[in-house]
Protein backbone atom coordinates (compact mmCIF):
# COMPACT_ATOMS: atom_id res chain seq x y z
CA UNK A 1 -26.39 15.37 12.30
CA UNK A 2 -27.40 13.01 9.54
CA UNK A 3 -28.17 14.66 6.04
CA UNK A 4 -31.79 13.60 6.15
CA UNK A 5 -31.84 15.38 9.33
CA UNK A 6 -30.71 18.21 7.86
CA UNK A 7 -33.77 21.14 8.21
CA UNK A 8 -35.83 21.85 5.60
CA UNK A 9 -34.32 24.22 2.88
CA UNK A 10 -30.83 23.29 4.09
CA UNK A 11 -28.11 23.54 0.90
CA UNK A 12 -25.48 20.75 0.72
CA UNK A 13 -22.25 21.44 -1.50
CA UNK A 14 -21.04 18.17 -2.46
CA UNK A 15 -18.21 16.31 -4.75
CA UNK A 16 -19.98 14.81 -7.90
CA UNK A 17 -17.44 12.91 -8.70
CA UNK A 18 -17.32 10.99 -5.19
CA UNK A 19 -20.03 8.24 -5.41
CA UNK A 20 -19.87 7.90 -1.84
CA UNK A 21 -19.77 12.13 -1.45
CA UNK A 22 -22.17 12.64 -3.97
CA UNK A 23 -24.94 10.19 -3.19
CA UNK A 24 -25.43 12.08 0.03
CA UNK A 25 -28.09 14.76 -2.41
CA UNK A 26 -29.75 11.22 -2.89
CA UNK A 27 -33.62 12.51 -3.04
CA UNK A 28 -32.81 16.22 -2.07
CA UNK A 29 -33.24 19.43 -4.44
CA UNK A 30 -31.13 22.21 -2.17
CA UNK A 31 -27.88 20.37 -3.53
CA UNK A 32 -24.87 21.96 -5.58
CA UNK A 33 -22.57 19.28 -6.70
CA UNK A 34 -19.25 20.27 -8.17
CA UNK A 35 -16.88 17.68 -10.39
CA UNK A 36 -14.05 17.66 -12.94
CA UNK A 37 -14.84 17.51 -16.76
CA UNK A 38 -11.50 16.73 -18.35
CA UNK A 39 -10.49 14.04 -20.39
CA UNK A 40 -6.78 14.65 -20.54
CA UNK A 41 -6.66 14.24 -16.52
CA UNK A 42 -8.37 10.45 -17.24
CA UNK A 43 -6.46 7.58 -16.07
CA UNK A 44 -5.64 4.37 -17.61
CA UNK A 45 -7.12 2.42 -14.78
CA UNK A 46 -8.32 2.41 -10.88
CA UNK A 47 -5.55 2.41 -8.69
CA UNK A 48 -5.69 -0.35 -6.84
CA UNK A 49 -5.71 1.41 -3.52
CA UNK A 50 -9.20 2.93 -4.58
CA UNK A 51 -12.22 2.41 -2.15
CA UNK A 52 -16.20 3.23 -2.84
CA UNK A 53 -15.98 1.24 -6.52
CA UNK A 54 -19.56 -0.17 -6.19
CA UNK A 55 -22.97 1.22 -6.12
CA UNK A 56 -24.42 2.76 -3.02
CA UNK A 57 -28.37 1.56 -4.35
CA UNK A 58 -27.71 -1.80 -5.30
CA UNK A 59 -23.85 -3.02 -4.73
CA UNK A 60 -22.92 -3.97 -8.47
CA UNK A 61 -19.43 -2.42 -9.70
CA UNK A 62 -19.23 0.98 -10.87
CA UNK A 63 -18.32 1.85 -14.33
CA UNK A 64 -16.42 4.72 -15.30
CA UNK A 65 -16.05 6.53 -18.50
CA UNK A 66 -12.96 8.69 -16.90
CA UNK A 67 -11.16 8.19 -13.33
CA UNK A 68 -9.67 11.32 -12.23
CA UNK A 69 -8.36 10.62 -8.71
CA UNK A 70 -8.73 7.38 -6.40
CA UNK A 71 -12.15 6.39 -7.25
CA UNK A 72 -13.37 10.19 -8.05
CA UNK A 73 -14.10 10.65 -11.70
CA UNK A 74 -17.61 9.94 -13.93
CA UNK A 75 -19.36 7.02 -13.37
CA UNK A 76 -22.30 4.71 -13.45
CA UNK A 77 -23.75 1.81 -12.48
CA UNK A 78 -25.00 -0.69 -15.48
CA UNK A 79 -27.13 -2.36 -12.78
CA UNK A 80 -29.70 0.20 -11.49
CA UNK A 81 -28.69 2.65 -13.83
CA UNK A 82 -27.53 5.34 -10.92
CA UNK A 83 -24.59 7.64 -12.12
CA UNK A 84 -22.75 10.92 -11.43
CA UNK A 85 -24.64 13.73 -10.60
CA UNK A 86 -24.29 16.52 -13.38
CA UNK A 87 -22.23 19.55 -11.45
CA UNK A 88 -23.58 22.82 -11.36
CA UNK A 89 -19.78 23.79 -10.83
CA UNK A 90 -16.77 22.66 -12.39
CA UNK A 91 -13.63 22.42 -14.06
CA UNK A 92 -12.50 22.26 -17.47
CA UNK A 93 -9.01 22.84 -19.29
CA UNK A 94 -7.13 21.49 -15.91
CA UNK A 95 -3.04 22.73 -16.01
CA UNK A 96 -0.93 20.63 -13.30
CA UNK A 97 2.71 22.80 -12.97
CA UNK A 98 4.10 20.49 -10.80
CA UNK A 99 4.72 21.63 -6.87
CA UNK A 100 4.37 25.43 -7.60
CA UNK A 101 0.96 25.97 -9.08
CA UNK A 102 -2.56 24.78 -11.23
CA UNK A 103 -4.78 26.32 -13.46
CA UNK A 104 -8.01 25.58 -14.24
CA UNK A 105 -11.17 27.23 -16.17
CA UNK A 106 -14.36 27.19 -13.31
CA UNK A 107 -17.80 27.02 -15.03
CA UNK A 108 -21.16 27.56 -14.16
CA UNK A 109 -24.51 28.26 -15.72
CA UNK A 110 -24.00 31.44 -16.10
CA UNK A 111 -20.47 31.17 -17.58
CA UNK A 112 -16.68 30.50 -17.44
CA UNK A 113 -13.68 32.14 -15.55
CA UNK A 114 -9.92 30.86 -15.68
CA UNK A 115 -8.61 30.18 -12.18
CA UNK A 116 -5.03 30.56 -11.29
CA UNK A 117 -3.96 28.09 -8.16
CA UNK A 118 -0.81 28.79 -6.34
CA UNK A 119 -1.09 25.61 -5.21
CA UNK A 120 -0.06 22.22 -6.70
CA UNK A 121 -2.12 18.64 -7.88
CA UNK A 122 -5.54 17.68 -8.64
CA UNK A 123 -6.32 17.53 -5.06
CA UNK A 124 -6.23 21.13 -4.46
CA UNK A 125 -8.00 21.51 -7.57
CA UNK A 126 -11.09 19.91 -5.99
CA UNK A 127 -10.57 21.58 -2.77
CA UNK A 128 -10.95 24.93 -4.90
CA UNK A 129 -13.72 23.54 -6.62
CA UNK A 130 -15.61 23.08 -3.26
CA UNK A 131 -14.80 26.41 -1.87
CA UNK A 132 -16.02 27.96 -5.35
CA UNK A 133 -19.11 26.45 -5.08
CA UNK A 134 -20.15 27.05 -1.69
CA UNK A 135 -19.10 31.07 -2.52
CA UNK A 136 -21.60 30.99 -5.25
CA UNK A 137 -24.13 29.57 -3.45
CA UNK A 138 -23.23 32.32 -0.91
CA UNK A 139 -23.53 34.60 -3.46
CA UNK A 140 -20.36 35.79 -4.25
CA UNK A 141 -19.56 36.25 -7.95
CA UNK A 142 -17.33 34.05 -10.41
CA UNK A 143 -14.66 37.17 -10.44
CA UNK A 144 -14.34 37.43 -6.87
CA UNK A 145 -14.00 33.73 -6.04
CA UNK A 146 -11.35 33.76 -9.01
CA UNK A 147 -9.31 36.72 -7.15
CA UNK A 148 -9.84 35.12 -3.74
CA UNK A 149 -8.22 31.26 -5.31
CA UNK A 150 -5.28 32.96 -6.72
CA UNK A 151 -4.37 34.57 -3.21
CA UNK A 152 -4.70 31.17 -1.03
CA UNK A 153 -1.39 30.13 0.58
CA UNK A 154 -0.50 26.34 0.80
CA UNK A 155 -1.13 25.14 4.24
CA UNK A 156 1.12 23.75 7.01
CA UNK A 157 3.01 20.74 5.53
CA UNK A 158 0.84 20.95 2.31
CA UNK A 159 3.39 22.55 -0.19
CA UNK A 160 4.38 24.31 2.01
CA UNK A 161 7.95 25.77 0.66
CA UNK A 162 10.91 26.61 3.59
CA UNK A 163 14.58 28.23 2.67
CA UNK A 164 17.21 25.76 4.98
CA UNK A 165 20.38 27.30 4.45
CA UNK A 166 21.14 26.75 0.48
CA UNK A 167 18.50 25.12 -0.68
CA UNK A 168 14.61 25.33 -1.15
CA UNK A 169 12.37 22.08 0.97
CA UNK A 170 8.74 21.44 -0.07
CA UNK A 171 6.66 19.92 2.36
CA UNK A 172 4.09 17.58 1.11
CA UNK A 173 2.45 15.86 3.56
CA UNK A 174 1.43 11.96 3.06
CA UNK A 175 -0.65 9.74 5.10
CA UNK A 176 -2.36 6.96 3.26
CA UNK A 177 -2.41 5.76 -0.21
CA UNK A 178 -4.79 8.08 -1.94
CA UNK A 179 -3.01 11.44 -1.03
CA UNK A 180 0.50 10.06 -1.45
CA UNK A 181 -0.41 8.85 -4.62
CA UNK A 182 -1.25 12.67 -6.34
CA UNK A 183 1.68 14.02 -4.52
CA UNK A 184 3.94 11.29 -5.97
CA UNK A 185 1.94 11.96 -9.47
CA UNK A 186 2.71 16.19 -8.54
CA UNK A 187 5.68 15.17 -8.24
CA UNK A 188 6.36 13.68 -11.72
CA UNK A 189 5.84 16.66 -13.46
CA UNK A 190 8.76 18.50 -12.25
CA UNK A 191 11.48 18.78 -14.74
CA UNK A 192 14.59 17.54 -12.80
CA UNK A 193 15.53 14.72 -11.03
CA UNK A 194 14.28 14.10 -7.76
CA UNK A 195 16.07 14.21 -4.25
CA UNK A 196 13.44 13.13 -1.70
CA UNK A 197 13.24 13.17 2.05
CA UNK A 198 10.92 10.59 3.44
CA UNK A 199 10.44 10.44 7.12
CA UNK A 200 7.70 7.34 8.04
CA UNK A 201 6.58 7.21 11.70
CA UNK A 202 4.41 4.61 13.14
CA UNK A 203 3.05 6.27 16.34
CA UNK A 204 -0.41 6.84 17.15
CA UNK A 205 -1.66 9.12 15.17
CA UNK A 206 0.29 8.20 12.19
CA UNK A 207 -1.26 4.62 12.56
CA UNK A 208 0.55 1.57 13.69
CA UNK A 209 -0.15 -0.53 10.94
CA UNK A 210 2.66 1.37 7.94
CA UNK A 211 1.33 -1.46 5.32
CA UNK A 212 -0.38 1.52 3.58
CA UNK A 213 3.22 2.56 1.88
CA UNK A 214 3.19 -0.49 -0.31
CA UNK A 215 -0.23 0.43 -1.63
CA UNK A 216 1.08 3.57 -2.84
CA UNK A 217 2.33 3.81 -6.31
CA UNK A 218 5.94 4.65 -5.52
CA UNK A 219 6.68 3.08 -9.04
CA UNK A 220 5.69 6.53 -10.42
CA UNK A 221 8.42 8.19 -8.73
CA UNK A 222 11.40 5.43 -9.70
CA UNK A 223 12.38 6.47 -12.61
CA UNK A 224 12.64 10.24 -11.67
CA UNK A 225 14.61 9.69 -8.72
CA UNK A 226 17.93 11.02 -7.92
CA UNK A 227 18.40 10.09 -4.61
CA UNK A 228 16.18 9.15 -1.49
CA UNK A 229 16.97 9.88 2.51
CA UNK A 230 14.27 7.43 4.31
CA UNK A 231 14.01 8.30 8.04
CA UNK A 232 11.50 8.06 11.01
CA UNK A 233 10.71 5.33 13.28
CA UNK A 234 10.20 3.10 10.36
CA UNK A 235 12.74 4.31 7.42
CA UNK A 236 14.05 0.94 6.75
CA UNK A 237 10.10 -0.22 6.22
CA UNK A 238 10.45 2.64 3.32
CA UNK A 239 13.43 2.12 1.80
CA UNK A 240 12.53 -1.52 1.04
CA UNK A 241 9.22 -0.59 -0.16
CA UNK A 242 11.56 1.71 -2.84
CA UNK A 243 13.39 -1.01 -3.88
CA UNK A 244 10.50 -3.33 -4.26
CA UNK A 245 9.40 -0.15 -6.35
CA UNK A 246 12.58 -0.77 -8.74
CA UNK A 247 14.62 1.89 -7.05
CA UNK A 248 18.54 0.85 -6.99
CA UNK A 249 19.93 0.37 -3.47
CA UNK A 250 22.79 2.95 -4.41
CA UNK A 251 20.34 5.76 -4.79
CA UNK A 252 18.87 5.41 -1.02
CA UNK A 253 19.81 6.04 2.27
CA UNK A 254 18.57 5.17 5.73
CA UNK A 255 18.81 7.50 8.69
CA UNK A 256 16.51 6.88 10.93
CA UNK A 257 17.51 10.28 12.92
CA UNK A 258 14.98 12.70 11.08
CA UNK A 259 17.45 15.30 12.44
CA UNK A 260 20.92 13.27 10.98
CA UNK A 261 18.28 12.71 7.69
CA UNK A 262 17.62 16.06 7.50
CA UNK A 263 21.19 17.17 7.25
CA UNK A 264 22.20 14.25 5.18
CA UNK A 265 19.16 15.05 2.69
CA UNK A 266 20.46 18.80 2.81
CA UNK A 267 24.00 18.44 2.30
CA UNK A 268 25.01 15.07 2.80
CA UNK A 269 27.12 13.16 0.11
CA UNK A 270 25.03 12.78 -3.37
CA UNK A 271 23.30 16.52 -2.32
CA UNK A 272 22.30 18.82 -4.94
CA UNK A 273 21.49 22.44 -5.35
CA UNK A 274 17.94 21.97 -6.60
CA UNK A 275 15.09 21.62 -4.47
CA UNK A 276 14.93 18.74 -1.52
CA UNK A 277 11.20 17.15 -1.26
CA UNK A 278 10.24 16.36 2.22
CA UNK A 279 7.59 13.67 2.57
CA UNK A 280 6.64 12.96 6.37
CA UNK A 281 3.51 11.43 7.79
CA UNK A 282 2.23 13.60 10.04
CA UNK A 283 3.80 13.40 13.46
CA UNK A 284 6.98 13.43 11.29
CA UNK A 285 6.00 16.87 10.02
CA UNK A 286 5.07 17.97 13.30
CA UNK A 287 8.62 16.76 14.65
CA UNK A 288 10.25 18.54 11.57
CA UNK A 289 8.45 21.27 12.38
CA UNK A 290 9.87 21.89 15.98
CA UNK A 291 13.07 21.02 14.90
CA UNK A 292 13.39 23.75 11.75
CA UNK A 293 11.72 26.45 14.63
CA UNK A 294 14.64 25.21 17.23
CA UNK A 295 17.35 25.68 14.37
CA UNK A 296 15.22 29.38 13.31
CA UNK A 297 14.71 28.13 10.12
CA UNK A 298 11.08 28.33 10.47
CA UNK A 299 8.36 29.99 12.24
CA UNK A 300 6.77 27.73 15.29
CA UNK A 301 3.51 27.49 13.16
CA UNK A 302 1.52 26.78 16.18
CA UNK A 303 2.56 30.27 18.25
């Protein structure tokens, strides 16, 4: 149904900070918008990977005063003077802890409440956002969406954490340049060096066309690396995208197995005691998947 459709009365939650989202309340009162208000999130520049960058009234470039996240952040356009919504939710004093957890404080008019995330990046900070504002428009209170965030459970293949044997695996899912991006950024923040599983598969519903890797900013991830297992149908297609990222050859491996790359990752030569980071596309994760429930090292998720 198309929002001016929509029945009289009808409320729309929406992202303030997605031009594209956001200008969905174009001409409509029932809206709550949500956003981020944090300066020390800002980034230097759009990534170049970034889509929606000009105005949805009149075409002309946006301009920004903070990006946050692909082309979410506050902006305006100098042409027809259209800019971000102001949110009737959203967060301040944003804490990224890496892979484990975020923080942030949640505000709305009628005050502030600090949110503890058990789950990791900016992303999932919006997705809380979203499902704190459509609460309180439900009418739940601040306290009680607060209690109900800090209970939430990462999702299949989206941080999700697995014991193997010795050592601890995160899934992070990736599947085009925007999301692999913040994980890659999540990442970053962790204080040891990084041994990575990445398992790229071109079937269908992966997409054919892998040219999406070498719009990702694997440069962010370079100089934190340890060591690198690329598998899936097209591992070498990764592992050349790493080096192009300034990655030394001696640090990766290919194995296009996922099951030989998952025991190489796990305890192959190089293999520490730390955490391994899985990164699949998704019908890598879903292969993963079946494999760690053959092996009993995880629960068939879809039983």
């Amino acid at each position: 149904m198309a929002v001016a459709a929509l029945p009289t009365g009808t409320r729309l939650v929406l992202n303030a900070d997605d031009p594209l989202v956001a200008d969905l309340g174009r001409h409509r009162e029932a809206v709550t918008f949500f956003g981020v208000d944090d300066d020390g999130l800002a980034r230097p520049e759009m990534q170049h990977a970034a889509d929606s960058k000009h105005c949805r009234r009149c075409g002309h470039p946006y301009a920004y005063d903070a990006i946050y996240l692909g082309h979410l952040g506050r902006y305006h356009c100098p042409n027809c003077g259209a800019r971000r919504p102001r949110p009737g939710v959203w967060a301040t004093d944003v804490e990224l802890r890496g892979i484990r957890s975020s923080a942030f404080t949640l505000h709305t008019e009628a005050g502030a409440t600090r949110v503890e995330l058990p789950l990791p990046g900016l992303y999932n900070v919006y997705n809380a956002l979203a499902a704190a504002a459509l609460c309180l428009d439900l009418g739940a209170g601040a306290a009680d969406v607060a209690a109900g965030l800090a209970a939430v459970a990462p999702a299949f293949g989206r941080a999700e954490v697995l014991r193997l044997g010795e050592r601890e695996a995160n899934l992070l899912l990736i599947k085009n340049p925007a999301g692999a991006n913040e994980v890659l950024r999540t990442l970053t923040l962790e204080q040891e060096r990084l041994d990575v599983l990445g398992i790229l598969n071109d079937r269908t519903a992966d997409g054919r066309d892998v040219s999406w890797v070498w719009d990702a900013d694997w440069e962010l991830l370079a100089p934190h690396l340890e060591r690198m297992t690329c598998a899936g149908t097209r591992a070498a297609e990764l592992a050349v995208r790493l080096k192009y990222a300034g990655v030394d050859a001696s640090r990766l491996t290919v194995v296009g197995d996922p099951e030989a790359a998952l025991d190489h990752a796990l305890t192959g030569p190089g293999a520490g005691r730390g955490p391994l980071q899985v990164l699949p596309t998704y019908t890598a994760l879903l292969e993963l998947r079946e494999l760690l429930a053959r092996r009993g090292q995880a629960e068939d998720y879809w039983r």
